[in-house]
N, C-alpha and C. Protein backbone atom coordinates (compact mmCIF):
# COMPACT_ATOMS: atom_id res chain seq x y z
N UNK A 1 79.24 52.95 -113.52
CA UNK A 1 80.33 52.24 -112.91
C UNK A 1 81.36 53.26 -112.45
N UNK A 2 81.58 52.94 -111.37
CA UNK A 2 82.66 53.64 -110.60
C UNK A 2 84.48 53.88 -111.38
N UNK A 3 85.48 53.45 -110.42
CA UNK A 3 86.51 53.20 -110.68
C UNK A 3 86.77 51.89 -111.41
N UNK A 4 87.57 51.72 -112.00
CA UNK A 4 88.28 50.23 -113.03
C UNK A 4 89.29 50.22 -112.47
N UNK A 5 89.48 48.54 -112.69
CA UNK A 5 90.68 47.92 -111.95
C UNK A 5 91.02 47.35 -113.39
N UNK A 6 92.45 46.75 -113.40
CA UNK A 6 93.30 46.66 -114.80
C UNK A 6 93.53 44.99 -114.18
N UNK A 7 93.16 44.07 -115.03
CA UNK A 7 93.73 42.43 -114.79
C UNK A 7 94.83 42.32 -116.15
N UNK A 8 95.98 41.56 -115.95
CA UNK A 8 97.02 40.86 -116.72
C UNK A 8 97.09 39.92 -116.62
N UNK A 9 96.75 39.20 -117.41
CA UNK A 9 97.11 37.60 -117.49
C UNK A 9 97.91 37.23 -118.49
N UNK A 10 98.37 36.11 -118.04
CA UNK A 10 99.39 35.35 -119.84
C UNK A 10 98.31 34.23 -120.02
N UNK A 11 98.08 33.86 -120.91
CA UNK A 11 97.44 32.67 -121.73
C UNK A 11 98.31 32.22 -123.24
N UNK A 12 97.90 31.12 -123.62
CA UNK A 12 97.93 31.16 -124.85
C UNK A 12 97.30 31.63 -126.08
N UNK A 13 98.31 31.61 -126.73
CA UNK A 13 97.41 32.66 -127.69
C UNK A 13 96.44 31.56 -128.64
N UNK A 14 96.20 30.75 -128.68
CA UNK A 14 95.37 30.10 -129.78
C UNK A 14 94.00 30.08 -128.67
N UNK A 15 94.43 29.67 -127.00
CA UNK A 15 93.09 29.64 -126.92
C UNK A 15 92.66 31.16 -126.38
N UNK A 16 93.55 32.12 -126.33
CA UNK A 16 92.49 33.55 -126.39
C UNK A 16 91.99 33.61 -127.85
N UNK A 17 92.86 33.53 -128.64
CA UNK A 17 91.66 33.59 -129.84
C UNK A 17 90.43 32.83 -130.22
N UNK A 18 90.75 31.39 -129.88
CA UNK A 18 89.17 30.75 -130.13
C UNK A 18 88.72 31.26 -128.99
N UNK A 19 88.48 31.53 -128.12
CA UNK A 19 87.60 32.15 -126.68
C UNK A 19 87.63 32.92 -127.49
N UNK A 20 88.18 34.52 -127.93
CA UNK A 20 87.50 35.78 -128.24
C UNK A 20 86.63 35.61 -129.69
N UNK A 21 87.03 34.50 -130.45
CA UNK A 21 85.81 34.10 -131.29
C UNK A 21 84.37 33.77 -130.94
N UNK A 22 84.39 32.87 -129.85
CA UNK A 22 83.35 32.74 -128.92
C UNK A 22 82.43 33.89 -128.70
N UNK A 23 83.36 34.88 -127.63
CA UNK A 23 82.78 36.02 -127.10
C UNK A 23 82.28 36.66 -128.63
N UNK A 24 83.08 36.66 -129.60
CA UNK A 24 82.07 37.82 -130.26
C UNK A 24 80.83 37.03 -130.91
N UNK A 25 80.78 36.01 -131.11
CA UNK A 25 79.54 35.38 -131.76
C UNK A 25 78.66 35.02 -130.40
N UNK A 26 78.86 35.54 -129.23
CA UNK A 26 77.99 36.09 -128.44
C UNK A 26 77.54 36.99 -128.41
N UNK A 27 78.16 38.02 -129.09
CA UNK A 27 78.09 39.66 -128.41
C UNK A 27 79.12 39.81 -127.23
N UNK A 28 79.68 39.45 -127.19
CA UNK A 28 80.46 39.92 -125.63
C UNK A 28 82.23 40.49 -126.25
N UNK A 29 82.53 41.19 -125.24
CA UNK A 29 84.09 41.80 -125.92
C UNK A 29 84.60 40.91 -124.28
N UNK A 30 85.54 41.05 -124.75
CA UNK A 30 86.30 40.14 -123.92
C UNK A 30 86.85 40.62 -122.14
N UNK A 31 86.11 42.30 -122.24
CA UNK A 31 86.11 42.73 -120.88
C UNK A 31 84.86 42.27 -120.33
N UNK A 32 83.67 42.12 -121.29
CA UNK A 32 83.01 42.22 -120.23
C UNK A 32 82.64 40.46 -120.46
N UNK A 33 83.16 39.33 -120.86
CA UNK A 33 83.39 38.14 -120.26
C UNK A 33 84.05 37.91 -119.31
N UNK A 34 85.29 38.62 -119.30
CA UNK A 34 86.03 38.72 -118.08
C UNK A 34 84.44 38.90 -116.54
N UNK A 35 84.02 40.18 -116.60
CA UNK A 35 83.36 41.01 -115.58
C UNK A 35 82.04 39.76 -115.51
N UNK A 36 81.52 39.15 -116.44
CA UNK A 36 80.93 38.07 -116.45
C UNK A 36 81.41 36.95 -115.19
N UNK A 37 82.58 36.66 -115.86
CA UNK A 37 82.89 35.34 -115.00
C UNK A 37 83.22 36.07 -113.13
N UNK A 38 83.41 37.08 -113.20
CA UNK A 38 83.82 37.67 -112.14
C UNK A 38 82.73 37.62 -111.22
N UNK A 39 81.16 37.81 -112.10
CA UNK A 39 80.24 38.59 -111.27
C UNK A 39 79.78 37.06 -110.86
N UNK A 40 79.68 36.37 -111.69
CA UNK A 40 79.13 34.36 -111.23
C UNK A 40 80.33 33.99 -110.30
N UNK A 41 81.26 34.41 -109.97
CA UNK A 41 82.19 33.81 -108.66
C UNK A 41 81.33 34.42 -107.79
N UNK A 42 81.18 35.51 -107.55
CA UNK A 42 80.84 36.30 -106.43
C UNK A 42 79.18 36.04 -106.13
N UNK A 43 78.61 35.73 -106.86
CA UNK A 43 77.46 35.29 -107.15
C UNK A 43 76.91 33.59 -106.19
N UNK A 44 78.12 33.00 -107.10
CA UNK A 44 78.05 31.49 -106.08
C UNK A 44 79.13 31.33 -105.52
N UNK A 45 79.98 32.13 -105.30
CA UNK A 45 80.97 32.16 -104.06
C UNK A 45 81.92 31.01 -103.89
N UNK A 46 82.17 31.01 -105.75
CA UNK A 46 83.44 29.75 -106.06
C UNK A 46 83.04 29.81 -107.34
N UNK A 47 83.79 29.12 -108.01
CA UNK A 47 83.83 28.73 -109.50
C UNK A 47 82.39 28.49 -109.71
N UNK A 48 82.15 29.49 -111.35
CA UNK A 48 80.69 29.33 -111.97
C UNK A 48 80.50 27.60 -112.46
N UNK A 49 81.28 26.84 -112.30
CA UNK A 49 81.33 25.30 -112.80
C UNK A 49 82.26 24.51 -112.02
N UNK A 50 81.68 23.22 -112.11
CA UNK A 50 82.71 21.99 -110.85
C UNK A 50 84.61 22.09 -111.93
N UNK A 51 85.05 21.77 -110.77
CA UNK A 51 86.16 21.45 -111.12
C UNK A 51 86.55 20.19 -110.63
N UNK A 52 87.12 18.78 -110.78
CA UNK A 52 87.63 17.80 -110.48
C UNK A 52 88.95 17.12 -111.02
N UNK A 53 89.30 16.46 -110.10
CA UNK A 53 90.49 15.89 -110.41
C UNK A 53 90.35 14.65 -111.06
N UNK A 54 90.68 14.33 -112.20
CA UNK A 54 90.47 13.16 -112.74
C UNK A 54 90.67 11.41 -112.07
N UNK A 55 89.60 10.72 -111.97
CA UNK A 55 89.95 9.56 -110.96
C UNK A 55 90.83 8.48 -112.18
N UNK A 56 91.63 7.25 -111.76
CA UNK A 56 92.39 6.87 -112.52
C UNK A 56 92.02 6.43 -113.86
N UNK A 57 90.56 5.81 -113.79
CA UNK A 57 89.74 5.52 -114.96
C UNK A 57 89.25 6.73 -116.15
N UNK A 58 89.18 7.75 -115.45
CA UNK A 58 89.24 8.73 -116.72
C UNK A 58 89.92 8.79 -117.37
N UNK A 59 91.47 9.21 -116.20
CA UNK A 59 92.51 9.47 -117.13
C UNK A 59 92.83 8.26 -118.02
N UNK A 60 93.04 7.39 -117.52
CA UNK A 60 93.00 6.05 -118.85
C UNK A 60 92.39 6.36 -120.16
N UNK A 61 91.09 6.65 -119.48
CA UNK A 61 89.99 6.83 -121.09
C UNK A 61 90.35 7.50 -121.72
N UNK A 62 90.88 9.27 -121.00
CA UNK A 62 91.31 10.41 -121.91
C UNK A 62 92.74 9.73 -122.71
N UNK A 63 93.72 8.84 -122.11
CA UNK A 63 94.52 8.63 -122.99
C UNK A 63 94.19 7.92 -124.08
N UNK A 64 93.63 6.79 -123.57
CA UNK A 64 93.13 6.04 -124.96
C UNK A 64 92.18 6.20 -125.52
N UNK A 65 91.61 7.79 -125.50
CA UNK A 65 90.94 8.09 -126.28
C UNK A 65 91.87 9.20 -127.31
N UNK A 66 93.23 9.79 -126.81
CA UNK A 66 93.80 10.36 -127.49
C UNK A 66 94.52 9.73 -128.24
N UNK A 67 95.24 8.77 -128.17
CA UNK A 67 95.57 7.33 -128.27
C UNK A 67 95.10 6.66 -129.96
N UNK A 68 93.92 6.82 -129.54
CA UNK A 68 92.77 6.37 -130.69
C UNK A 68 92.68 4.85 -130.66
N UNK A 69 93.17 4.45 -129.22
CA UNK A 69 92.52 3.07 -128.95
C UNK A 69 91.04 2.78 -127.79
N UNK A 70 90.57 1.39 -128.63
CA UNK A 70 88.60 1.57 -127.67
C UNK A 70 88.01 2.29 -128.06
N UNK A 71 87.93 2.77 -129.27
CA UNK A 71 87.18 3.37 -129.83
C UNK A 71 85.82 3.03 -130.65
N UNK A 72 84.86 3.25 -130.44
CA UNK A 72 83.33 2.90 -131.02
C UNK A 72 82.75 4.06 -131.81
N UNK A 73 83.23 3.68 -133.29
CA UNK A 73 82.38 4.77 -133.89
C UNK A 73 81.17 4.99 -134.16
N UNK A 74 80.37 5.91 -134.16
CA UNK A 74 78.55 5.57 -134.60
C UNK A 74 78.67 6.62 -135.57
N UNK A 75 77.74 5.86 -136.77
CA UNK A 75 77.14 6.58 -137.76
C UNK A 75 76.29 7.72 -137.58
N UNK A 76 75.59 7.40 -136.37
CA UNK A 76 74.86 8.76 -136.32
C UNK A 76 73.88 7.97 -134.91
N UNK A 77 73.14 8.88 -134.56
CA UNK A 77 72.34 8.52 -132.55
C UNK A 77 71.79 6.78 -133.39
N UNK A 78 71.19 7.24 -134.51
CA UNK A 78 70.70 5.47 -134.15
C UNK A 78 71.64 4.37 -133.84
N UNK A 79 72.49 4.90 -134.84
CA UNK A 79 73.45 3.62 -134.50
C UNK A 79 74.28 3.53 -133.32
N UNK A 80 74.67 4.48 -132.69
CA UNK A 80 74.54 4.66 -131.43
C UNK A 80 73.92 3.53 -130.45
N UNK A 81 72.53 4.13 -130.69
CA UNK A 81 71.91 3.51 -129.67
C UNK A 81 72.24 1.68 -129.91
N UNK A 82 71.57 1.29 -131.21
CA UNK A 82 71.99 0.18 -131.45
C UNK A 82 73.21 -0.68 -130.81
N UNK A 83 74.40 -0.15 -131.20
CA UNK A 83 75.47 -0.61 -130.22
C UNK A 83 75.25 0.24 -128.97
N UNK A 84 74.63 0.20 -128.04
CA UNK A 84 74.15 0.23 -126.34
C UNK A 84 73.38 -0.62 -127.12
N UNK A 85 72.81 -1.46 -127.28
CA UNK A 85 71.26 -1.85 -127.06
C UNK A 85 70.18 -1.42 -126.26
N UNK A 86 70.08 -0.20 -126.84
CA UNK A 86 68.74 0.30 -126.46
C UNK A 86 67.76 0.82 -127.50
């Protein structure tokens, strides 16, 4: 590798730390996740993943799912499925 370029960012710090927990129970140090996500932009020539704007019905859900209202608990996939009926 040639020359290095220096990136600064601000984040928060709780989620650089769970992310650099991540990276190391990958193997990865957190430059070369950085050089990762860098090389999949350039790669597909936009974000390595969709990005969307939430339509009004999500956001509903995300509230009342933070909310902790409409909520369906399952014991586990069978019961799950059971309430779907399938």
């Amino acid at each position: 590798m040639g020359k290095s370029s220096t990136i600064r960012a601000r984040i928060e710090p709780d989620l650089k730390d769970k992310a650099e927990r991540i990276f190391k129970q990958l193997g990865l140090t957190t430059t070369q996740a950085i050089t990762l996500f860098y090389k999949q932009v350039e790669f597909k020539k936009g974000l390595p993943f969709d990005v969307a704007i939430p339509n009004e019905v999500t956001r509903k859900t995300f509230s009342d799912t933070d909310a902790g209202r409409d909520l369906i608990i399952c014991n586990d996939a069978d019961d799950m499925f059971k309430k779907l009926d399938m």
